[in-house]
C-alpha atoms as a PDB file:
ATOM      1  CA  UNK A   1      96.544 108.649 105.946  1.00  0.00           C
ATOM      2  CA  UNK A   2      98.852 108.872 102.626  1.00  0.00           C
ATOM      3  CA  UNK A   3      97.148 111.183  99.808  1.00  0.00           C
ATOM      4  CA  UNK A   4      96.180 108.898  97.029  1.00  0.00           C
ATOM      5  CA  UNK A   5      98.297 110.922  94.705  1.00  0.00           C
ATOM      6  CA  UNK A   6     101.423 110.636  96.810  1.00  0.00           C
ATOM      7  CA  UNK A   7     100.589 106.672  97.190  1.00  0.00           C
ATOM      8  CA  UNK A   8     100.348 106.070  93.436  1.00  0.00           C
ATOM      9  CA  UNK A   9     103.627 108.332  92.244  1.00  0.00           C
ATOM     10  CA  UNK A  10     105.127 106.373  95.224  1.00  0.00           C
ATOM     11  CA  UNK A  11     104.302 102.821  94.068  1.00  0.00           C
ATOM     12  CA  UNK A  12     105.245 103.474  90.503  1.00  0.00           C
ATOM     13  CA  UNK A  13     108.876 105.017  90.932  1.00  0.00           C
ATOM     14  CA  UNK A  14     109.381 102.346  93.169  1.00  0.00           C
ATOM     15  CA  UNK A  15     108.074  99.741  90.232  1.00  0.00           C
ATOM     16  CA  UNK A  16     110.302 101.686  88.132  1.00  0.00           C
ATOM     17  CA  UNK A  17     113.523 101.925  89.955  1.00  0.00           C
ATOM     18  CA  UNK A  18     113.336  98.356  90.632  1.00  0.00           C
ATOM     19  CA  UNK A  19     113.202  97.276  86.798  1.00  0.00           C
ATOM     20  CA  UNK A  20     116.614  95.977  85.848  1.00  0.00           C
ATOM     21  CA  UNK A  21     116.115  96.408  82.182  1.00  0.00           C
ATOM     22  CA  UNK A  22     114.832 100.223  83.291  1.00  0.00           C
ATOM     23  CA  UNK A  23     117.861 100.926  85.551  1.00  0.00           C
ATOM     24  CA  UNK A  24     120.579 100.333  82.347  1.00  0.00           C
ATOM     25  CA  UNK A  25     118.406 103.016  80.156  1.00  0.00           C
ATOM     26  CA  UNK A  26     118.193 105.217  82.858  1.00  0.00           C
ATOM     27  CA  UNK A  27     119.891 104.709  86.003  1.00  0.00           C
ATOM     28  CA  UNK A  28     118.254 106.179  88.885  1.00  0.00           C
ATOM     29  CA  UNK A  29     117.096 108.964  86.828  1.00  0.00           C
ATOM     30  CA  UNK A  30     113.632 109.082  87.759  1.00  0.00           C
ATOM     31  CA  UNK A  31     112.156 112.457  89.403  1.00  0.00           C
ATOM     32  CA  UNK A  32     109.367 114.060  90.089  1.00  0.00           C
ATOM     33  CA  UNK A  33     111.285 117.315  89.666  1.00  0.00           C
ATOM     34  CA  UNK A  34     113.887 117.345  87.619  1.00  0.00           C
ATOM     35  CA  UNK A  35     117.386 118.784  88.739  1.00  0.00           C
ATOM     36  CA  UNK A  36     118.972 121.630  86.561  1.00  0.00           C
ATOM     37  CA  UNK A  37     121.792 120.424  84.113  1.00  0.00           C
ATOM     38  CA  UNK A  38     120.297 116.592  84.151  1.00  0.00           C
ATOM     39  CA  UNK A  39     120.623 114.900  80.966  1.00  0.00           C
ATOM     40  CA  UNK A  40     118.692 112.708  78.911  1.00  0.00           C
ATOM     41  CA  UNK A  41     117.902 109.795  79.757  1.00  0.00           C
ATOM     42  CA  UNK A  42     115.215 110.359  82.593  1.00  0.00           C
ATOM     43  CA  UNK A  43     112.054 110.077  83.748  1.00  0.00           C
ATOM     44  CA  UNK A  44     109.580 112.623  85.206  1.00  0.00           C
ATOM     45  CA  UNK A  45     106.374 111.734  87.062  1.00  0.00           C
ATOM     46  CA  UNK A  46     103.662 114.366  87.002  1.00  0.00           C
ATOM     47  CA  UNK A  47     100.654 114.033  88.892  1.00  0.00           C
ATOM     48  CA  UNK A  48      98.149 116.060  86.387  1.00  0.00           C
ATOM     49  CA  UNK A  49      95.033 115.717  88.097  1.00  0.00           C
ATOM     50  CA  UNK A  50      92.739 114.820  91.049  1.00  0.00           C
ATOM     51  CA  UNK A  51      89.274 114.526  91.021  1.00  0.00           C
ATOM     52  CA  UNK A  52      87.218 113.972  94.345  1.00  0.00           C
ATOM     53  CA  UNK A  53      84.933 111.303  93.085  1.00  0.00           C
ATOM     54  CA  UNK A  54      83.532 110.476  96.580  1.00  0.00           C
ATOM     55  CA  UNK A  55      79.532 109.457  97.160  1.00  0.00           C
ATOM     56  CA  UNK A  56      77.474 109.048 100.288  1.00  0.00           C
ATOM     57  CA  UNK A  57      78.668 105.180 100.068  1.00  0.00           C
ATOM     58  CA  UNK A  58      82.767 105.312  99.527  1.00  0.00           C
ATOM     59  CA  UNK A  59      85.558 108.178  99.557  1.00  0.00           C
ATOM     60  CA  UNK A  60      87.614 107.486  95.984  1.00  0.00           C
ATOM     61  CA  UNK A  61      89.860 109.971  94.201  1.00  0.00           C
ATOM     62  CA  UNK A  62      90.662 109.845  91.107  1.00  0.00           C
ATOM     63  CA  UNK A  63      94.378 110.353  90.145  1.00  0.00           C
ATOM     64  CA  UNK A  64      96.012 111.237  86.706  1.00  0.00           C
ATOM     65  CA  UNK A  65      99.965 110.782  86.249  1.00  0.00           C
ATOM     66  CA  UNK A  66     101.993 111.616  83.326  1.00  0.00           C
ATOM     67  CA  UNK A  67     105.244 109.403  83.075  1.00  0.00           C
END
Protein backbone atom coordinates (compact mmCIF):
# COMPACT_ATOMS: atom_id res chain seq x y z
CA UNK A 1 0.00 0.00 0.00
CA UNK A 2 1.30 3.66 -1.15
CA UNK A 3 1.82 6.09 2.01
CA UNK A 4 -0.81 8.71 1.77
CA UNK A 5 1.88 11.32 1.73
CA UNK A 6 3.75 9.79 -1.18
CA UNK A 7 0.15 9.36 -3.04
CA UNK A 8 -0.80 13.03 -2.66
CA UNK A 9 2.88 14.72 -3.62
CA UNK A 10 2.52 12.09 -6.43
CA UNK A 11 -0.88 13.17 -7.82
CA UNK A 12 -0.10 16.82 -7.61
CA UNK A 13 3.37 16.99 -9.53
CA UNK A 14 1.78 14.93 -11.90
CA UNK A 15 -1.33 17.66 -12.06
CA UNK A 16 1.38 20.07 -12.27
CA UNK A 17 3.70 18.82 -14.88
CA UNK A 18 0.84 18.20 -17.04
CA UNK A 19 -0.43 21.98 -17.03
CA UNK A 20 0.55 23.53 -20.33
CA UNK A 21 0.26 27.05 -19.13
CA UNK A 22 2.58 25.65 -15.95
CA UNK A 23 5.18 23.92 -18.19
CA UNK A 24 6.09 27.56 -20.18
CA UNK A 25 6.68 29.28 -16.52
CA UNK A 26 8.52 26.53 -15.39
CA UNK A 27 9.43 23.74 -17.49
CA UNK A 28 9.84 20.58 -15.75
CA UNK A 29 11.14 22.34 -12.83
CA UNK A 30 9.20 20.83 -10.22
CA UNK A 31 11.09 18.88 -7.24
CA UNK A 32 10.71 17.69 -4.20
CA UNK A 33 14.40 18.36 -3.61
CA UNK A 34 15.84 20.82 -5.29
CA UNK A 35 19.21 20.28 -7.27
CA UNK A 36 22.23 22.63 -6.42
CA UNK A 37 22.79 25.55 -8.97
CA UNK A 38 18.86 25.35 -10.19
CA UNK A 39 17.45 28.58 -11.01
CA UNK A 40 14.37 30.33 -10.57
CA UNK A 41 11.67 29.43 -11.88
CA UNK A 42 10.72 26.16 -9.88
CA UNK A 43 8.66 24.49 -7.79
CA UNK A 44 9.28 22.57 -4.52
CA UNK A 45 6.78 20.21 -2.87
CA UNK A 46 7.19 19.74 0.86
CA UNK A 47 5.25 17.37 2.69
CA UNK A 48 5.10 19.36 6.25
CA UNK A 49 3.07 17.15 8.19
CA UNK A 50 1.22 13.87 8.97
CA UNK A 51 -1.13 13.31 11.47
CA UNK A 52 -2.53 9.70 12.22
CA UNK A 53 -6.14 10.61 12.53
CA UNK A 54 -7.34 6.95 12.58
CA UNK A 55 -10.54 5.72 14.95
CA UNK A 56 -11.85 2.29 15.82
CA UNK A 57 -14.18 2.81 12.54
CA UNK A 58 -11.61 4.04 9.54
CA UNK A 59 -7.65 4.42 9.15
CA UNK A 60 -7.25 8.31 7.66
CA UNK A 61 -4.08 10.39 7.73
CA UNK A 62 -3.96 13.58 7.50
CA UNK A 63 -1.37 15.15 5.08
CA UNK A 64 0.02 18.80 4.88
CA UNK A 65 2.04 19.94 1.61
CA UNK A 66 3.68 23.14 1.00
CA UNK A 67 3.91 24.00 -2.84
Amino acid sequence: MTHPAFALQKAVYQTLSTDPELAQLVEDHIFDFIPQDTLFPYIRLEITNQLDRSNQVSTLTEVALDI
